[in-house]
C-alpha atoms as a PDB file:
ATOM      1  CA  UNK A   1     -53.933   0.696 -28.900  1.00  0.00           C
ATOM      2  CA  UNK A   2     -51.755  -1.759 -26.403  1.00  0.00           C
ATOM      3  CA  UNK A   3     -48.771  -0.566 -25.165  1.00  0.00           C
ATOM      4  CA  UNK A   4     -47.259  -3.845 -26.133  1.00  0.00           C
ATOM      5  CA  UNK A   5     -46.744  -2.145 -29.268  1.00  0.00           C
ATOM      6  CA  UNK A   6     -44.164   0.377 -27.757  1.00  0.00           C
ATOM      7  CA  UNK A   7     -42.189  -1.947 -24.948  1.00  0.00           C
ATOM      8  CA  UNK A   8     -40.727   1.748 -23.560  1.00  0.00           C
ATOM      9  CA  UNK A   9     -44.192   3.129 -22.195  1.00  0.00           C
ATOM     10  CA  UNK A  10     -44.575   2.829 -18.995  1.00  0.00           C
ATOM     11  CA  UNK A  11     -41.265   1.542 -17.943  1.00  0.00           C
ATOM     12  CA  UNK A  12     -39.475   3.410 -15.423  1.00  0.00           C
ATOM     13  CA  UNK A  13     -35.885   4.705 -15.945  1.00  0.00           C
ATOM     14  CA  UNK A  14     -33.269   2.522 -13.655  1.00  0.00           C
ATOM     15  CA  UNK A  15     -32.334   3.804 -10.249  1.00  0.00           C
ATOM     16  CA  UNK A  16     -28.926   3.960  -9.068  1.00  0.00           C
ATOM     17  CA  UNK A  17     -29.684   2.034  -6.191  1.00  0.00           C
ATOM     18  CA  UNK A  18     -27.846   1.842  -2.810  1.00  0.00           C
ATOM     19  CA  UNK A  19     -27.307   4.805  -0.061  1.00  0.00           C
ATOM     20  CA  UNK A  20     -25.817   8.199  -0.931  1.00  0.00           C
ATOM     21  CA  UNK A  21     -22.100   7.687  -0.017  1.00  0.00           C
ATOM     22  CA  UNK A  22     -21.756  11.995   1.129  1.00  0.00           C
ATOM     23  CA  UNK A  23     -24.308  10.995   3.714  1.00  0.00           C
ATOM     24  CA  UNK A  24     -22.234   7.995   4.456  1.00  0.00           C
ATOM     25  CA  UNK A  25     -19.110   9.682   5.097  1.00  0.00           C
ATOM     26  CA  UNK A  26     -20.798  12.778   6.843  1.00  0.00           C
ATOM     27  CA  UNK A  27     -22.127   9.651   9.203  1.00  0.00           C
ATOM     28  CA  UNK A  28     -19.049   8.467   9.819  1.00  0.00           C
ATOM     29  CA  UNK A  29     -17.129  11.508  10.159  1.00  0.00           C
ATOM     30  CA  UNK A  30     -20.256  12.578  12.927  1.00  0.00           C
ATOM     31  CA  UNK A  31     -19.472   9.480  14.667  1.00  0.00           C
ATOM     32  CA  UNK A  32     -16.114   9.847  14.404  1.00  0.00           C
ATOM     33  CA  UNK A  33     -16.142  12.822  15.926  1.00  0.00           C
ATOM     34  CA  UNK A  34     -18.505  12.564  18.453  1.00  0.00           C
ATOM     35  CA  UNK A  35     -16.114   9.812  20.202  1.00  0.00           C
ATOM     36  CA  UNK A  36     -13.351  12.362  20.416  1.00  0.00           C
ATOM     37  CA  UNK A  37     -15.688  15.049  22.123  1.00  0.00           C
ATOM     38  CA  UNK A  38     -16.869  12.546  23.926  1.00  0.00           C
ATOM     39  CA  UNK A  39     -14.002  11.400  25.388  1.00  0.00           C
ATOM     40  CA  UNK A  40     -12.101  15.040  25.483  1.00  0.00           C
ATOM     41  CA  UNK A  41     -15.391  15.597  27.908  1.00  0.00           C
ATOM     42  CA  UNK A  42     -15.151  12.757  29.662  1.00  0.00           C
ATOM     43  CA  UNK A  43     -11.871  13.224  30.314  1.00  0.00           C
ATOM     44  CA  UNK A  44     -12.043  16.314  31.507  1.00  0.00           C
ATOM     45  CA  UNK A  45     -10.240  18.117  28.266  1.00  0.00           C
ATOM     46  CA  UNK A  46      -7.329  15.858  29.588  1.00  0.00           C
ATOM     47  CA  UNK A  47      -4.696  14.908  26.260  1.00  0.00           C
ATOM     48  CA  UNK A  48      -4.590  11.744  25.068  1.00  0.00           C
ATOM     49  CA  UNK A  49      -1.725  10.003  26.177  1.00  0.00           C
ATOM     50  CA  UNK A  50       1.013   8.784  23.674  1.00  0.00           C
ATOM     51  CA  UNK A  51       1.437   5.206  23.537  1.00  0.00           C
ATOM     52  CA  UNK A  52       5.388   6.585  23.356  1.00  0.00           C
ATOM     53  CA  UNK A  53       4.994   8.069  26.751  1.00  0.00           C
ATOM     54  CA  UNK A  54       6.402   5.996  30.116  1.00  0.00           C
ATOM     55  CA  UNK A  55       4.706   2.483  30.542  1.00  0.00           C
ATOM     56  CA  UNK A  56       3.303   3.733  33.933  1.00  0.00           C
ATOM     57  CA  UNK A  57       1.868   7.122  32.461  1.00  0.00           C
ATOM     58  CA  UNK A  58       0.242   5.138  29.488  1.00  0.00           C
ATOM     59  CA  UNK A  59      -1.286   2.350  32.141  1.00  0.00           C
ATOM     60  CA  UNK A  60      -2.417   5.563  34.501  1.00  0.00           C
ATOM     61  CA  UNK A  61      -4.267   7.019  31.831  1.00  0.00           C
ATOM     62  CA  UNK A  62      -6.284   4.000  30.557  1.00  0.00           C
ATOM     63  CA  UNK A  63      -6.837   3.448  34.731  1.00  0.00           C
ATOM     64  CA  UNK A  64      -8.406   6.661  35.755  1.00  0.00           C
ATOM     65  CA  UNK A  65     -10.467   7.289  32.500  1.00  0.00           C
ATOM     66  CA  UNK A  66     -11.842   3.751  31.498  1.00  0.00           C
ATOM     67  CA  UNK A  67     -15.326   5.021  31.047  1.00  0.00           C
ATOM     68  CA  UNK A  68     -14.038   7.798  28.013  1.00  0.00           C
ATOM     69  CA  UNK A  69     -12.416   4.623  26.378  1.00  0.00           C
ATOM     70  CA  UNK A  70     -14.836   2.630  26.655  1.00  0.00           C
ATOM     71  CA  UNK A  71     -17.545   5.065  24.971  1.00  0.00           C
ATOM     72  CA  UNK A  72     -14.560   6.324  23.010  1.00  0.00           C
ATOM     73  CA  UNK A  73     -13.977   2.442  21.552  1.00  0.00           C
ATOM     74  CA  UNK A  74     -17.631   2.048  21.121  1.00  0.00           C
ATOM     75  CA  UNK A  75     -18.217   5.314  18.932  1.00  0.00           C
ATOM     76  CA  UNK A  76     -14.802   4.580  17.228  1.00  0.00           C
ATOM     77  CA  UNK A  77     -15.731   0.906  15.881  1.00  0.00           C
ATOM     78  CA  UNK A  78     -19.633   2.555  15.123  1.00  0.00           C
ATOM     79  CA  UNK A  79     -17.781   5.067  12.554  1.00  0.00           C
ATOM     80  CA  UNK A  80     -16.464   1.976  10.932  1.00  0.00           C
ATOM     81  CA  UNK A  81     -19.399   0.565   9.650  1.00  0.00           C
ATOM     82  CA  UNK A  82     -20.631   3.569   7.242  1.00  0.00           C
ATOM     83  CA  UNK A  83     -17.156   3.859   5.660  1.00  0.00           C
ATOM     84  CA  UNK A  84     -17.513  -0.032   4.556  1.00  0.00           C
ATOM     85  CA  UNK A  85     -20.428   0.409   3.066  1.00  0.00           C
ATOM     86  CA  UNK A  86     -19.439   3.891   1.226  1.00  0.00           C
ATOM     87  CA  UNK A  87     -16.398   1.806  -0.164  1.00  0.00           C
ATOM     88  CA  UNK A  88     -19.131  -0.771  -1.506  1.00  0.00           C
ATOM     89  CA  UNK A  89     -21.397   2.100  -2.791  1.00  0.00           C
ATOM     90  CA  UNK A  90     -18.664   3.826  -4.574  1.00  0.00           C
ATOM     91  CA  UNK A  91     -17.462   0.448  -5.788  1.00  0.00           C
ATOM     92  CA  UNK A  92     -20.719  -0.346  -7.405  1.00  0.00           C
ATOM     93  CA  UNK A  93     -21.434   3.246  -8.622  1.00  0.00           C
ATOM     94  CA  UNK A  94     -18.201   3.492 -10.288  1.00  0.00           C
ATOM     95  CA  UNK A  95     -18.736   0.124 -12.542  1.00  0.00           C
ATOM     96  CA  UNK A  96     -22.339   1.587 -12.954  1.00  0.00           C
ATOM     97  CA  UNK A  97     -20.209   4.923 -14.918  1.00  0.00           C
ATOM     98  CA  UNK A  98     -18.514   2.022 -16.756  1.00  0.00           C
ATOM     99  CA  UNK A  99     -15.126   2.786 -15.077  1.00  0.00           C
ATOM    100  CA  UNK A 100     -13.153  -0.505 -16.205  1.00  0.00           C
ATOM    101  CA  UNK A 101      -9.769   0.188 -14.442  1.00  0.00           C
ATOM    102  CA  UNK A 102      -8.295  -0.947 -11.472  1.00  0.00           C
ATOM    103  CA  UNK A 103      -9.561   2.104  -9.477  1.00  0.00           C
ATOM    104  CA  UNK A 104     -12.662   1.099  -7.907  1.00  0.00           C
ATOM    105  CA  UNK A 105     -11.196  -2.575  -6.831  1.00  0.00           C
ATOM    106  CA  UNK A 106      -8.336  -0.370  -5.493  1.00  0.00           C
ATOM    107  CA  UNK A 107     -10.709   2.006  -3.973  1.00  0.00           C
ATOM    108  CA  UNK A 108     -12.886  -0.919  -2.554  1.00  0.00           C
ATOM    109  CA  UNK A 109      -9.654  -2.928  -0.749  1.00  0.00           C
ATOM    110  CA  UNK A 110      -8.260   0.379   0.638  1.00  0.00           C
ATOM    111  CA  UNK A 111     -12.010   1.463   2.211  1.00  0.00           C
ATOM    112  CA  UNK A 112     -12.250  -2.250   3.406  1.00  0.00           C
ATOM    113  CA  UNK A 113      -9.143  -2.830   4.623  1.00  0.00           C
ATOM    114  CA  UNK A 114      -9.867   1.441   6.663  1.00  0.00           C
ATOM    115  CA  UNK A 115     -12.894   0.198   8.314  1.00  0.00           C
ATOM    116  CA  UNK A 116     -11.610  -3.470   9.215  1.00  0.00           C
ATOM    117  CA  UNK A 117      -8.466  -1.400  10.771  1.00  0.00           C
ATOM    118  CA  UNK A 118     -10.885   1.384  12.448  1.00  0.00           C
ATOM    119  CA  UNK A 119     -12.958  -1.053  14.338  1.00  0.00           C
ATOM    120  CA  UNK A 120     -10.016  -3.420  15.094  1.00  0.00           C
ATOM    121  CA  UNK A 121      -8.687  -0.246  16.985  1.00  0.00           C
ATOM    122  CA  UNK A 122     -11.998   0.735  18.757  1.00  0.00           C
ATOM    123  CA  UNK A 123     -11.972  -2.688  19.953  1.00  0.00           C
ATOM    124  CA  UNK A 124      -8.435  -2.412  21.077  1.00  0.00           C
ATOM    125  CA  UNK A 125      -9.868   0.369  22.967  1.00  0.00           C
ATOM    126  CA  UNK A 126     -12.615  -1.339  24.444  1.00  0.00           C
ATOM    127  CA  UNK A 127     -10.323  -3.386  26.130  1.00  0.00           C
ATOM    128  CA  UNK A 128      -7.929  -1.047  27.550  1.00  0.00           C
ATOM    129  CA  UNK A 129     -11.752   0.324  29.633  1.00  0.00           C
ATOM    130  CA  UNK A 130     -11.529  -3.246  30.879  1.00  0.00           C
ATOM    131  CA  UNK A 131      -9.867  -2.503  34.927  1.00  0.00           C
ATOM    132  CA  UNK A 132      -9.011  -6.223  34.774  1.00  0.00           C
ATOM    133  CA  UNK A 133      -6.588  -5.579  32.072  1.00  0.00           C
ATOM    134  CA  UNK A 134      -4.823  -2.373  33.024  1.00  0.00           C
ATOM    135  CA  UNK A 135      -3.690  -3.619  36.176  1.00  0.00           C
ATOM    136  CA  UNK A 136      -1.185  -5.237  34.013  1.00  0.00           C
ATOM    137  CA  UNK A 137       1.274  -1.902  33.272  1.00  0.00           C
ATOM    138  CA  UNK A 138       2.989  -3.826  30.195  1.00  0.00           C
ATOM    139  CA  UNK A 139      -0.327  -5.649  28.309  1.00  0.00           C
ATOM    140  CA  UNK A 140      -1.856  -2.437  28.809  1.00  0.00           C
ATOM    141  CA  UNK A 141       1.246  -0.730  27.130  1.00  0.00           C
ATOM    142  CA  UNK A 142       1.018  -3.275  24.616  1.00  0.00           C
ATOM    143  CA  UNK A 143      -2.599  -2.760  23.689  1.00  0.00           C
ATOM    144  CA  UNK A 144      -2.232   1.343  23.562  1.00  0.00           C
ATOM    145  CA  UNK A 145       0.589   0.745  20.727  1.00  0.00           C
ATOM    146  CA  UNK A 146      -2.182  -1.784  18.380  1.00  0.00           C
ATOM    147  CA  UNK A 147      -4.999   0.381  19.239  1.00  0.00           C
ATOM    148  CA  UNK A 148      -2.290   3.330  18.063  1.00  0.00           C
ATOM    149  CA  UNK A 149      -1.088   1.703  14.703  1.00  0.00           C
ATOM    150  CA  UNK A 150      -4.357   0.180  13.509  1.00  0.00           C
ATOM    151  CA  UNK A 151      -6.232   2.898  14.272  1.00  0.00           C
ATOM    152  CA  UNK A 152      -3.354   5.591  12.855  1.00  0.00           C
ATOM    153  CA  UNK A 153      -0.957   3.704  10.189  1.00  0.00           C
ATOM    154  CA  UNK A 154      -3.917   1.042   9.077  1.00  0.00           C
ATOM    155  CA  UNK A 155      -6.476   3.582   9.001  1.00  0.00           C
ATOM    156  CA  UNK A 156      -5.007   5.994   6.871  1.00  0.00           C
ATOM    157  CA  UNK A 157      -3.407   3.880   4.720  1.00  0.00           C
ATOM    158  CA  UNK A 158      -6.303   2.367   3.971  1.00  0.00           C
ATOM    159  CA  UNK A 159      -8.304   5.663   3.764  1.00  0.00           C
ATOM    160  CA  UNK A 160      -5.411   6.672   1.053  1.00  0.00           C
ATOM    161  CA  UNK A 161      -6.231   4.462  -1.248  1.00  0.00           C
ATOM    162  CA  UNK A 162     -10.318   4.696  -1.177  1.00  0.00           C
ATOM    163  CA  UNK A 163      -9.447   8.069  -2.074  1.00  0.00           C
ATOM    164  CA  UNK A 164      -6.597   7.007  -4.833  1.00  0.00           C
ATOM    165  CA  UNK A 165      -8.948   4.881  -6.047  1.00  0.00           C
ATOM    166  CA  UNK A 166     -11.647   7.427  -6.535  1.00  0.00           C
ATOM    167  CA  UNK A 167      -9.418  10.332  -7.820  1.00  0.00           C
ATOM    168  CA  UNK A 168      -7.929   8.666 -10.432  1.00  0.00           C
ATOM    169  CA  UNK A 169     -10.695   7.594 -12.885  1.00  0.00           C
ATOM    170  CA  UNK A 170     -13.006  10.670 -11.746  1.00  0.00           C
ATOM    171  CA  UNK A 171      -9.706  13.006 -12.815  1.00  0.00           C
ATOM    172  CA  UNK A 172      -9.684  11.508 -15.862  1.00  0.00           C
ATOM    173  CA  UNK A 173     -13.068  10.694 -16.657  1.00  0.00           C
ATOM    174  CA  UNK A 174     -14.284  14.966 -15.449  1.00  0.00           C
ATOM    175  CA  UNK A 175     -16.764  13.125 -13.389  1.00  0.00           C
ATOM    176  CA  UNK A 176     -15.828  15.522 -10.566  1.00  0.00           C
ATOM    177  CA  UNK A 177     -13.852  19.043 -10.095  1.00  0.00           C
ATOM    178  CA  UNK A 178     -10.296  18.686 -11.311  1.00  0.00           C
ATOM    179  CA  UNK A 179      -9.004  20.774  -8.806  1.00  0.00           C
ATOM    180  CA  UNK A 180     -11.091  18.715  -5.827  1.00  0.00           C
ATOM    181  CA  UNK A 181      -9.805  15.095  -7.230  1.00  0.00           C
ATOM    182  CA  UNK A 182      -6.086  16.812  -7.372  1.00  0.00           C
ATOM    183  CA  UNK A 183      -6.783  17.433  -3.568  1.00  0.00           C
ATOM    184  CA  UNK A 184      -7.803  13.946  -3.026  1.00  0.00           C
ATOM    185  CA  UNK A 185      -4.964  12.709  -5.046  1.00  0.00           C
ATOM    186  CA  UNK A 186      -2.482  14.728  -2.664  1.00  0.00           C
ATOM    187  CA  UNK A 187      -4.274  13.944   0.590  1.00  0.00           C
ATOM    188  CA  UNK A 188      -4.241   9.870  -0.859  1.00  0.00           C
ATOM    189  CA  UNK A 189      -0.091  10.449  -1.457  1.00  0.00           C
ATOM    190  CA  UNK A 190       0.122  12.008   1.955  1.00  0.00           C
ATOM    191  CA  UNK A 191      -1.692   9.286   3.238  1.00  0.00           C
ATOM    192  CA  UNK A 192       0.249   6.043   2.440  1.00  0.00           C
ATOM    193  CA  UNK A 193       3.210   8.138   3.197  1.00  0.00           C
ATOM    194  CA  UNK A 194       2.261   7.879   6.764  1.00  0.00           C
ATOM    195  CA  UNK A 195       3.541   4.379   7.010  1.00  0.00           C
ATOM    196  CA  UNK A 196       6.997   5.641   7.421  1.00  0.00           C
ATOM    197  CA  UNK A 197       6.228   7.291  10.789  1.00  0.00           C
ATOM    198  CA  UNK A 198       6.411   3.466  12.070  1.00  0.00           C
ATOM    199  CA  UNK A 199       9.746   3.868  11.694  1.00  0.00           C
ATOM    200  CA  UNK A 200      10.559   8.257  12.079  1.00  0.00           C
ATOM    201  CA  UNK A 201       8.713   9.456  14.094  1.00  0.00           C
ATOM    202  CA  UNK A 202       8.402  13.130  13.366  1.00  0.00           C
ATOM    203  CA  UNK A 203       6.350  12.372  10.138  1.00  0.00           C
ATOM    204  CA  UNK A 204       3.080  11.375  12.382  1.00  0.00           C
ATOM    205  CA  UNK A 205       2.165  14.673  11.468  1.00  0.00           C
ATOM    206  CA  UNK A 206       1.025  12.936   8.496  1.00  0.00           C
ATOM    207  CA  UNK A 207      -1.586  10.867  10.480  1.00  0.00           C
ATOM    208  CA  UNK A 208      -4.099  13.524  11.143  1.00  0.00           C
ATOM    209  CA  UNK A 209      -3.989  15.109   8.001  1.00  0.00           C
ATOM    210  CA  UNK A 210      -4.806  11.973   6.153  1.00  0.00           C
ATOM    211  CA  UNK A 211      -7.515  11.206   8.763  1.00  0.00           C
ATOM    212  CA  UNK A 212      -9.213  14.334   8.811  1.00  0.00           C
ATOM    213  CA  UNK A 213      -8.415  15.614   5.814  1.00  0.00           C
ATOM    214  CA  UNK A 214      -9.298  12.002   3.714  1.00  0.00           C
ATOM    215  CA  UNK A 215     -12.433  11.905   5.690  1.00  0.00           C
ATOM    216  CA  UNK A 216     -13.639  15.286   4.722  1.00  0.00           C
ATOM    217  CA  UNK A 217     -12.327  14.613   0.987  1.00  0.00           C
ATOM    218  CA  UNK A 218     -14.615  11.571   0.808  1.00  0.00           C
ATOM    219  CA  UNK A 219     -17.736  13.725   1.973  1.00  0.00           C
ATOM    220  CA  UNK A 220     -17.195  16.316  -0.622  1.00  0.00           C
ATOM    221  CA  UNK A 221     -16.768  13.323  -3.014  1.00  0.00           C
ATOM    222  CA  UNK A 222     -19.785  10.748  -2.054  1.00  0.00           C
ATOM    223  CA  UNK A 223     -21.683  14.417  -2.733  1.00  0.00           C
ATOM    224  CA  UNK A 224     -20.266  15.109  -6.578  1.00  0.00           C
ATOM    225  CA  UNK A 225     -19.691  11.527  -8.045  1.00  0.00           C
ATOM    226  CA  UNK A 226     -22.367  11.150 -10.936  1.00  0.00           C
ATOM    227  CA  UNK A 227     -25.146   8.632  -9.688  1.00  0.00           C
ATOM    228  CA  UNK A 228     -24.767   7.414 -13.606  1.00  0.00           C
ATOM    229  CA  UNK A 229     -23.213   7.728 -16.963  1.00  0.00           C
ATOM    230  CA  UNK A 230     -26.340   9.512 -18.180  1.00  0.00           C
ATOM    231  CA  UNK A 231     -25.772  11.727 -15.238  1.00  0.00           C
ATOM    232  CA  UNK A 232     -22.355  12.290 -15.575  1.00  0.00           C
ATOM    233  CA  UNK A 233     -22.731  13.331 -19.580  1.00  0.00           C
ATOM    234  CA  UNK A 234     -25.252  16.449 -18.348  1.00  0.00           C
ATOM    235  CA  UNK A 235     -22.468  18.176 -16.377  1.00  0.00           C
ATOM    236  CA  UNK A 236     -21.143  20.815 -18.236  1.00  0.00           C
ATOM    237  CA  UNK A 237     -17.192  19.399 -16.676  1.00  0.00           C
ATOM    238  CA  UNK A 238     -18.228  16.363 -18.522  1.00  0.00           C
ATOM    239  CA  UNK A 239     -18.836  17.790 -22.095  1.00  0.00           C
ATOM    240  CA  UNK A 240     -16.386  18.175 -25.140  1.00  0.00           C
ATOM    241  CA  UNK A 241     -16.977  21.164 -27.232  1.00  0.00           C
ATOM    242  CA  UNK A 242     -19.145  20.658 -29.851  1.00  0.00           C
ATOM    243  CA  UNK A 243     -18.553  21.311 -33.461  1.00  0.00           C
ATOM    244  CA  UNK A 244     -20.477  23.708 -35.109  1.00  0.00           C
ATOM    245  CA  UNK A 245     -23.849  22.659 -37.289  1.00  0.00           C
ATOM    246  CA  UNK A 246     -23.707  23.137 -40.452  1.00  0.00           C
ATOM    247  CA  UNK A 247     -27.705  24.011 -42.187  1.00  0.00           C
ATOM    248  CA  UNK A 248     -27.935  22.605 -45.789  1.00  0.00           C
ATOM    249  CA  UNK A 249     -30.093  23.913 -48.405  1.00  0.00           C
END
């Protein structure tokens, strides 16, 4: 007999497709953290100075450690480029488990919009490595205070809602632990939040909590969401209890 007669034999079932987005994130959070090692090393454990401190102590900084910023601002804008492409992954994986809400366009423009802001900032701090440009005390100033907000405000803004987007539809949908998209769903609230420390300045606390803590979120995440529906419908979360059978005679 010809398999013609049964179009199903011999096809393959449909990959997801695209990279795993918990090895994205663990990427970027690697690189990530590498540049701050690197630099704290570099540095010689020195702090990194406030762009709020004195104009000359910001413009000494950036003078006697140009070669921590500079692989700094390389390693930062590297970490950028996984985190884009996890936001397109998820993106795509979430209209692959038939999520037809706003969420994953949401999640897509925040993740976008993170790793546009994340390598606008290692650029930023690039340039302050450049000697021709901190002999100038005020552009240098200038340039700490971007490299600050893009890098702190703009990145965890954006990082809030790739997680927002995420939490919301997998909460809903069981497609991951309640109790780990409630995290996320905090963490993403914290998050855009942090825009207010533009203005008070005792709520940056809320900068490094939505950096490290949204970062980490999104590993655990890119690990649990379902690579498809099919997928999805085998997790025990996912299941509604079933009725009983009933045997007839």
């Amino acid at each position: 007999m010809s398999n013609r007669s049964n179009p199903d034999v011999g096809v393959r079932p449909a990959r997801s497709g695209g990279p795993h987005p918990g090895i994205l994130a663990l990427v970027s959070l690697g690189i990530f953290l590498a540049g701050l090692a690197t630099s704290a090393i570099m540095t010689g454990g020195q702090t990194y100075v406030s762009p709020f401190a004195p104009t000359g102590q910001v413009a000494a900084f950036f003078q006697q450690n140009y070669a921590a910023m500079r692989v700094g601002g390389m390693l930062q804008f590297g970490s950028a480029v996984p985190l884009g492409i996890y936001a397109a992954t998820v993106y795509a994986r979430q209209l692959r488990l038939g999520v037809r809400v706003p969420g994953p366009a949401i999640s897509f423009f925040g993740g976008a919009s993170a790793a546009i802001f994340l390598m606008l900032s290692g650029s930023l701090t690039w340039l302050l490595s450049r000697p021709e440009i901190t002999t100038d005390v005020t552009l240098t100033h200038a340039l700490a205070f971007l490299a600050f907000i893009t890098g702190g405000v703009g990145f965890v803004v954006g990082t809030g809602l790739l997680m927002a987007g995420i939490a919301v539809p997998t909460l809903i949908l069981g497609f991951m632990p309640r109790w780990l998209a409630w995290t996320g769903l905090v963490i993403a609230a914290l998050s855009e939040l942090s825009f207010l420390s533009m203005a008070i300045e005792p709520l940056q606390f809320l900068l490094p909590l939505g950096r490290f803590g949204g970062l980490l979120w999104l590993v655990a995440a890119g690990f649990l969401l379902p690579r498809s529906r099919a997928a999805a419908n085998q997790e025990p979360r996912a299941h509604a209890p079933r009725a009983p059978r009933t045997v007839e005679p």
